[in-house]
Protein backbone atom coordinates (compact mmCIF):
# COMPACT_ATOMS: atom_id res chain seq x y z
CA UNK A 1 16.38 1.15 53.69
CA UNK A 2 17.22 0.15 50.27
CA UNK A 3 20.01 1.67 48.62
CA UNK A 4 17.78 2.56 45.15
CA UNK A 5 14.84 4.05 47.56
CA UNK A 6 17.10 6.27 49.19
CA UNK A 7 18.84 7.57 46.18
CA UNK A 8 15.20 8.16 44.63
CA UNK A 9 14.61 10.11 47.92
CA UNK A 10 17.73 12.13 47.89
CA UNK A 11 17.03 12.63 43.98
CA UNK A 12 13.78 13.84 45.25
CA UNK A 13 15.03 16.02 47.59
CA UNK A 14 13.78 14.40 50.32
CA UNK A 15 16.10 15.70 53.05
CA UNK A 16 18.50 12.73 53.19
CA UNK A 17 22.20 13.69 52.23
CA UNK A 18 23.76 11.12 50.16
CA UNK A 19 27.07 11.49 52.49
CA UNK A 20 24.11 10.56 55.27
CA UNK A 21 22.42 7.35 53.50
CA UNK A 22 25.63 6.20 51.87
CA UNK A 23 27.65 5.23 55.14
CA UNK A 24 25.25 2.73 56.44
CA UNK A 25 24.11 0.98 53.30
CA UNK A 26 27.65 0.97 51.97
CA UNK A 27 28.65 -0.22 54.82
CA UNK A 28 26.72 -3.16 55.18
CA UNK A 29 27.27 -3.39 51.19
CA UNK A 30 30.96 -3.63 51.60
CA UNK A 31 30.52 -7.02 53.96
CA UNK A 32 28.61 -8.14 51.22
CA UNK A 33 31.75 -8.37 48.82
CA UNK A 34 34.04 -9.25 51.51
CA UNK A 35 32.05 -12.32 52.07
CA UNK A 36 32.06 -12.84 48.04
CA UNK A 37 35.91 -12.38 47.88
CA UNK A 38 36.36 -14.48 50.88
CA UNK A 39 34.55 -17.51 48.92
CA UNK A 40 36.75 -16.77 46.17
CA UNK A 41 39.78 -17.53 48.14
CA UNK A 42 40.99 -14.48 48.75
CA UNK A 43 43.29 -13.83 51.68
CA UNK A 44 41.91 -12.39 55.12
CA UNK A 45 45.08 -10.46 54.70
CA UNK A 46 44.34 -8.48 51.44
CA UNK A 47 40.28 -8.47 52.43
CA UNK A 48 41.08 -6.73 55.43
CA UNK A 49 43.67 -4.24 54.02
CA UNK A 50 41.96 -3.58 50.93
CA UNK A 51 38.68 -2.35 52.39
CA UNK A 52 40.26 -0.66 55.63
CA UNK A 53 38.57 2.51 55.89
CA UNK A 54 37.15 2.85 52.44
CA UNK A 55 33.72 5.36 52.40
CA UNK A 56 31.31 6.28 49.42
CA UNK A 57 33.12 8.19 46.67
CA UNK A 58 29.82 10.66 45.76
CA UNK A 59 32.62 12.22 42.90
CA UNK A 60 32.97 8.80 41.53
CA UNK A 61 28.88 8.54 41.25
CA UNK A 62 29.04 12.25 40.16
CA UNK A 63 31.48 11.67 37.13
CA UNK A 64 29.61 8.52 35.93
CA UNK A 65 26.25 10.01 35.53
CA UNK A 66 27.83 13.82 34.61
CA UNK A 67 29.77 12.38 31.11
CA UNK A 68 29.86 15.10 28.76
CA UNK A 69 27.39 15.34 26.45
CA UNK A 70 28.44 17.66 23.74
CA UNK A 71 29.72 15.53 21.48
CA UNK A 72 32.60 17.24 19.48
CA UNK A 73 33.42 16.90 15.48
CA UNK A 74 36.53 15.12 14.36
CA UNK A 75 37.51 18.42 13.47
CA UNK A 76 37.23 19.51 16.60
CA UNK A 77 38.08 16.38 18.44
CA UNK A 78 41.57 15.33 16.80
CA UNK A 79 43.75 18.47 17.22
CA UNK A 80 42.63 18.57 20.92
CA UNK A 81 43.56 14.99 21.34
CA UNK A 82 46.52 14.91 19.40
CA UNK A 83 48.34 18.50 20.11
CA UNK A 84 51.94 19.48 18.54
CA UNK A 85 53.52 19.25 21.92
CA UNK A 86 51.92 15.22 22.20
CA UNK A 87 53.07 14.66 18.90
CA UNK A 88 56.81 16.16 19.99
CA UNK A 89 56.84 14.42 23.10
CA UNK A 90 55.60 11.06 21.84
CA UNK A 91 58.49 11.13 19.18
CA UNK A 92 60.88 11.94 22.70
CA UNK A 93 59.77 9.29 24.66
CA UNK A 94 59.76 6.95 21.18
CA UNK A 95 63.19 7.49 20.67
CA UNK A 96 64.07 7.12 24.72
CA UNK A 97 62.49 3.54 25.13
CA UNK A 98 63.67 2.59 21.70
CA UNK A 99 65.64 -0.45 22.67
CA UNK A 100 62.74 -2.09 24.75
CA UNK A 101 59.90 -1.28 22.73
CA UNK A 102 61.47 -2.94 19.25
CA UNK A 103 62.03 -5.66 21.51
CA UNK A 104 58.32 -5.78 22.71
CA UNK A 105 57.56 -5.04 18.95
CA UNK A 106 58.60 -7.74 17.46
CA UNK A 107 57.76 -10.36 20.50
CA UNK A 108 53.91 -9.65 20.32
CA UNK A 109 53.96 -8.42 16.74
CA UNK A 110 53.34 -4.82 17.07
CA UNK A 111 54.77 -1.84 15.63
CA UNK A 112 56.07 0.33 18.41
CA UNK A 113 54.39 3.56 17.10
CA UNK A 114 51.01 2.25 18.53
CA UNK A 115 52.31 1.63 21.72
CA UNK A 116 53.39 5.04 22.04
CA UNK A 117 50.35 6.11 21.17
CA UNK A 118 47.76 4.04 23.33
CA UNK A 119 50.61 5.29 26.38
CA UNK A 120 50.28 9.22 25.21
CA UNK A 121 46.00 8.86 24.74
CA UNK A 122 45.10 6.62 28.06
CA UNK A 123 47.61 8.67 30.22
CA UNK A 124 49.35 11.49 28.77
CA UNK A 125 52.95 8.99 28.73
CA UNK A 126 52.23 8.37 32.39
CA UNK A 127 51.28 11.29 33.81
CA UNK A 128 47.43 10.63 34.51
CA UNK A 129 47.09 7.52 35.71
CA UNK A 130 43.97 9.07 38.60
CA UNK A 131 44.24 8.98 42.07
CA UNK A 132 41.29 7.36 43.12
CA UNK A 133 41.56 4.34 45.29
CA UNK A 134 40.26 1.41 43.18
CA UNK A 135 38.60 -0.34 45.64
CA UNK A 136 37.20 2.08 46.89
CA UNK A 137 35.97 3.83 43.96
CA UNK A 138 34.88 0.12 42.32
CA UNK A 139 32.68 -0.43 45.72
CA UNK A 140 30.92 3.02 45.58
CA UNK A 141 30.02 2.23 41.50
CA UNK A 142 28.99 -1.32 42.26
CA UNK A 143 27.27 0.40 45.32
CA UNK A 144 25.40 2.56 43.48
CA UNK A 145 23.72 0.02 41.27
CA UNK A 146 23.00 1.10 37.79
CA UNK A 147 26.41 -1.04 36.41
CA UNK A 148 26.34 -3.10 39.49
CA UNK A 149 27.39 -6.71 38.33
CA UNK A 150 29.98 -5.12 36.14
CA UNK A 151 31.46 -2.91 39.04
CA UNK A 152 31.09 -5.90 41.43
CA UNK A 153 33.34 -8.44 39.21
CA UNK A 154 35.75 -5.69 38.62
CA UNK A 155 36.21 -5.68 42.39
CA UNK A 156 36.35 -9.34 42.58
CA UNK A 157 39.57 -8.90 40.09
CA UNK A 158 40.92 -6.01 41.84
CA UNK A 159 41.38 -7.85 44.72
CA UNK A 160 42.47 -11.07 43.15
CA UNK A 161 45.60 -8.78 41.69
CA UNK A 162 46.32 -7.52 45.34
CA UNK A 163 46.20 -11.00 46.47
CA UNK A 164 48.48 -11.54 43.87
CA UNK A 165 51.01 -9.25 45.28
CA UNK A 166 51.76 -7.74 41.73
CA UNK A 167 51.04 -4.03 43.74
CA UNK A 168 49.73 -3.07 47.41
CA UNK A 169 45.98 -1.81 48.08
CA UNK A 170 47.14 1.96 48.72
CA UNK A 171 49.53 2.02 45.65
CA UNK A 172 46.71 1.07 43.69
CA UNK A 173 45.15 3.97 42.15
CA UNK A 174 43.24 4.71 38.94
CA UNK A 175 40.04 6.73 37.47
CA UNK A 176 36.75 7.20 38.81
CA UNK A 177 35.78 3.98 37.19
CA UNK A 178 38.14 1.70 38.17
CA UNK A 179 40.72 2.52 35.12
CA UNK A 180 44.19 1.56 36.17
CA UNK A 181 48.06 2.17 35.91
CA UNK A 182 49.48 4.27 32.75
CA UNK A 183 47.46 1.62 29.87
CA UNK A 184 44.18 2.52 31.90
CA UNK A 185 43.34 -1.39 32.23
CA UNK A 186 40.49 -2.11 34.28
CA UNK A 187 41.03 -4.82 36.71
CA UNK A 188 39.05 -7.73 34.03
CA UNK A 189 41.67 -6.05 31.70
CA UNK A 190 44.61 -6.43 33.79
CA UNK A 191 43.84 -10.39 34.47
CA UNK A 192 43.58 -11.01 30.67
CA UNK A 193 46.15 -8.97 29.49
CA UNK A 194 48.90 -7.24 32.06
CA UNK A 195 52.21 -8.80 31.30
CA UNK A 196 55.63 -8.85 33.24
CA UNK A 197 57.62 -7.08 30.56
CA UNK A 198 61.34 -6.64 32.35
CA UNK A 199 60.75 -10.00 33.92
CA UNK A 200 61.05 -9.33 37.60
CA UNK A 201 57.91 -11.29 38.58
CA UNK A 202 55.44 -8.89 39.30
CA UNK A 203 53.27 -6.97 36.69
CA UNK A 204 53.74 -2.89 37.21
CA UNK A 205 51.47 -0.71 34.69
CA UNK A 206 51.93 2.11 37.24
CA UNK A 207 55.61 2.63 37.40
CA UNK A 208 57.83 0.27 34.75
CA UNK A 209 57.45 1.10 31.65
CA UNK A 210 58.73 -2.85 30.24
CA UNK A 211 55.35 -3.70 32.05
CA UNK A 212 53.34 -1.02 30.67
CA UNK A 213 54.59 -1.71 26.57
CA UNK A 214 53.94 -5.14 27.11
CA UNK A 215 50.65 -5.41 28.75
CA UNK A 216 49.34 -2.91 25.88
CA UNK A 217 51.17 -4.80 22.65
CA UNK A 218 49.72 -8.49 24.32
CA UNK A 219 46.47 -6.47 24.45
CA UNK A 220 46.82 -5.58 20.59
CA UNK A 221 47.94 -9.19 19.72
CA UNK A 222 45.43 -11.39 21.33
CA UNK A 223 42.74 -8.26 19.76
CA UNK A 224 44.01 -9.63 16.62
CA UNK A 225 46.67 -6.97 15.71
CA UNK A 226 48.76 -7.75 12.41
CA UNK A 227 51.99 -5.72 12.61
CA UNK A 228 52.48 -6.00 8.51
CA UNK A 229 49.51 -3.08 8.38
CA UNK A 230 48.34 -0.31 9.53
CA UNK A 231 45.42 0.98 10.89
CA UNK A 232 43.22 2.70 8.06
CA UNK A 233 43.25 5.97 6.38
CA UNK A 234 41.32 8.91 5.47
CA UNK A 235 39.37 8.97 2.31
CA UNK A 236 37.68 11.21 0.14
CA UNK A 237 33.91 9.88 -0.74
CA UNK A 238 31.58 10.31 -3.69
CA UNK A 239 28.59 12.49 -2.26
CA UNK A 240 26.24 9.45 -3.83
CA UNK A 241 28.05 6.67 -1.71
CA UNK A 242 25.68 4.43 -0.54
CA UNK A 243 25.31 4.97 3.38
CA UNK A 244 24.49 1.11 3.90
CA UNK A 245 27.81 -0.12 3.15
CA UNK A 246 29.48 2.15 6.06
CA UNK A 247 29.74 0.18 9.32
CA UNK A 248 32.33 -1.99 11.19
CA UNK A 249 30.43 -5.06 11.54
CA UNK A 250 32.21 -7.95 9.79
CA UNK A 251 29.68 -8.39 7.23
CA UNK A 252 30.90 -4.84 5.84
CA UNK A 253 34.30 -5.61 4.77
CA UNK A 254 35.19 -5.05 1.74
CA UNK A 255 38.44 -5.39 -0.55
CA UNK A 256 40.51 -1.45 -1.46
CA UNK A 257 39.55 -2.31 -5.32
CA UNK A 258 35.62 -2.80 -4.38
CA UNK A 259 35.97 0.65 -2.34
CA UNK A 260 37.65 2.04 -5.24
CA UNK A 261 35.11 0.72 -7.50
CA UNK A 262 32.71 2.92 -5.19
CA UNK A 263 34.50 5.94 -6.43
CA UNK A 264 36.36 6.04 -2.80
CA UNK A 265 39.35 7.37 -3.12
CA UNK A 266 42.91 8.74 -0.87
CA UNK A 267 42.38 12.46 0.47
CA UNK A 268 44.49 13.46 -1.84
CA UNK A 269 42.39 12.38 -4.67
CA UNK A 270 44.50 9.90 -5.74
CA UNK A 271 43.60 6.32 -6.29
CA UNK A 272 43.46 3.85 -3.16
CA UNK A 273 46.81 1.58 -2.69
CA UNK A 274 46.42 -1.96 -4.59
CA UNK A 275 47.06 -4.10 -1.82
CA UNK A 276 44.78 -7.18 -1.06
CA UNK A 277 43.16 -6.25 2.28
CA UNK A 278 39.81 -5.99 3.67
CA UNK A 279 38.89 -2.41 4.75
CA UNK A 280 35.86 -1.05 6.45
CA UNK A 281 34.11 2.27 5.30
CA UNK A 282 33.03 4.70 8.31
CA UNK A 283 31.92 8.40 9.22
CA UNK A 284 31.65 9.02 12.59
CA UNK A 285 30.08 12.26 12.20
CA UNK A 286 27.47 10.39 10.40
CA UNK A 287 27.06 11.92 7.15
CA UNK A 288 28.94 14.52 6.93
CA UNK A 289 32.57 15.35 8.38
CA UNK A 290 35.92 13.08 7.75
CA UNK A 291 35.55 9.42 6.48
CA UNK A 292 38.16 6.43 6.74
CA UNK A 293 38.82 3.38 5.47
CA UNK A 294 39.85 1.27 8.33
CA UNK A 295 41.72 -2.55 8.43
CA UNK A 296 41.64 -4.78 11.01
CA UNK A 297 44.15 -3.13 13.19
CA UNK A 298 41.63 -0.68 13.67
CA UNK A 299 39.14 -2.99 14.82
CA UNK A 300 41.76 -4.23 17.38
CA UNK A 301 41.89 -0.59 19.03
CA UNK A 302 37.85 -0.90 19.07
CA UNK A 303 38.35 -3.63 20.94
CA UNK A 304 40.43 -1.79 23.68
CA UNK A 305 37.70 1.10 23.44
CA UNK A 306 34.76 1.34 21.58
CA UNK A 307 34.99 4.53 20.68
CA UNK A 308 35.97 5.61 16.98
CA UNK A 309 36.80 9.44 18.77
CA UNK A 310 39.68 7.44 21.09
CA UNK A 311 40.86 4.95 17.84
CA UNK A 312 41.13 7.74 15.57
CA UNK A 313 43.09 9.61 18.20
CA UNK A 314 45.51 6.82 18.73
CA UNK A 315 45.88 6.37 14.86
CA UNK A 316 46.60 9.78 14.61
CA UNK A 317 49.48 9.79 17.07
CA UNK A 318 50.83 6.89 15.86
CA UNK A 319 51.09 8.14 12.18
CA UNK A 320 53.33 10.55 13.19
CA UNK A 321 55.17 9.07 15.46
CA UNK A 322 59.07 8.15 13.31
């Protein structure tokens, strides 16, 4: 029976458990991608260990259709994301790993502070990383069917890092959705970006940290990252700002004196900086709620996640990080 039909059934209370319908169809599903990854090249070896014993992850399937949907303010959002105690323990772990993240720093062009801060939002410095298996929980999502080309190539490269020997199928863990190591890189992510930082010819974003700064500041460089900026700031606006100049797309970049000929100014009321720079104007909590000017640093954490809530987060940190 097709997967889709019995997941309509089961949503239709039909009397078919999905713990029931899962094992067969996944099953046969699962051959399905070892005989892709086999015409990729990949080793019987890693195949065979990789998908040893792997079942349907129903709390994988569960967390991708159960996102929260109260979406919080900024003023809700940013103290919860960036606490005193994340803000104290970022500075810690700043000063701790000072030696090899200037050195990171200035290889990839990167100020240090934002690496920090990417490590403290994707995994709490470490210390969330997920415990899911990735293949396993990549399968079930690919499975499943509503992402399933996305979840299928993200296999594809999950097992093309195994076969890679950079880490071993049951030392690879991550989120529900495939997220991996301490930078949260999906597996697409990891082949682009993931780095050998200390040099010992294998890439570890679950336990060495070199690995970890590096993979994140190539991430930021080849996103376009400009270490002689910053990220943005937050702005004061005139209440008869014109809503159609707000936006990130590139067409809305404007210079600081063209803002400032808007009547934008610092939060403090104070007149924006006169540096020559293109800045974008946006309000995530549409219009009402904080506003920033934001560079193209900015637009380089977009690219990591396209979510203003996570950039602003990470900005946030980083600013006072010293």
């Amino acid at each position: 029976m097709h997967k889709r039909l019995i997941s309509a059934l089961v949503a239709l209370g039909l009397g078919l458990s999905s713990a029931v319908y899962a094992d067969e169809g996944f099953d046969n599903y699962v051959e399905g991608l070892k005989v892709e990854a086999r015409e990729k090249g990949i080793s019987e070896s890693i195949i065979n260990s990789a998908f040893d014993g792997i079942t349907f992850v129903e709390r994988a399937v569960k967390a991708d259709k159960n996102q929260p949907e109260r979406k919080l303010t900024l003023d809700e959002y940013i103290p919860r994301a960036v606490p005193a105690w994340k803000v104290k323990q970022a500075n810690e772990l700043y000063r701790k790993h000072k030696s090899t993240l200037d050195k990171i720093g200035q290889q990839y062009g990167v100020q240090p502070r934002f690496i920090v801060a990417l490590w403290g939002v994707e995994s709490n410095f470490g210390r969330l990383m997920g415990n899911y298996n990735v293949v396993e929980a990549l399968s079930t999502l690919a499975y499943e069917g509503r992402r399933e080309a996305f979840f299928r190539g993200q296999v594809m490269a999950a097992l093309e890092i195994l076969d890679a020997g950079h880490i071993s199928p049951e030392d690879m863990k991550g989120s529900w959705a495939g997220a991996m190591g301490q930078p949260q890189f999906m597996p697409t992510s990891f082949l682009s970006y993931a780095v050998d930082g200390n040099n010992d010819g294998k890439i570890d974003i679950w336990q060495t940290e070199a690995d970890v700064f590096a993979s994140a500041a190539n991430y930021l460089k080849k996103a376009g990252w400009n270490d002689e900026y910053t990220w943005g700031r937050q702005v004061s606006i005139p209440a008869s700002i014109d809503e159609s100049l707000m936006g990130v797309e590139k067409s809305k970049a404007r210079s600081l004196s063209d803002w400032q000929t808007s009547g934008v100014r610092r939060l403090n009321g104070q007149a924006l900086p006169n540096v020559d720079i293109d800045a974008w104007l946006i309000q995530p909590d549409d219009n009402h709620g904080r506003a920033y000017l934001i560079y193209g640093n900015y637009q380089s954490l977009l690219n990591w996640n396209r979510s203003h809530y996570f950039a602003l987060a990470v900005s946030h940190l980083a600013d006072q990080i010293r």
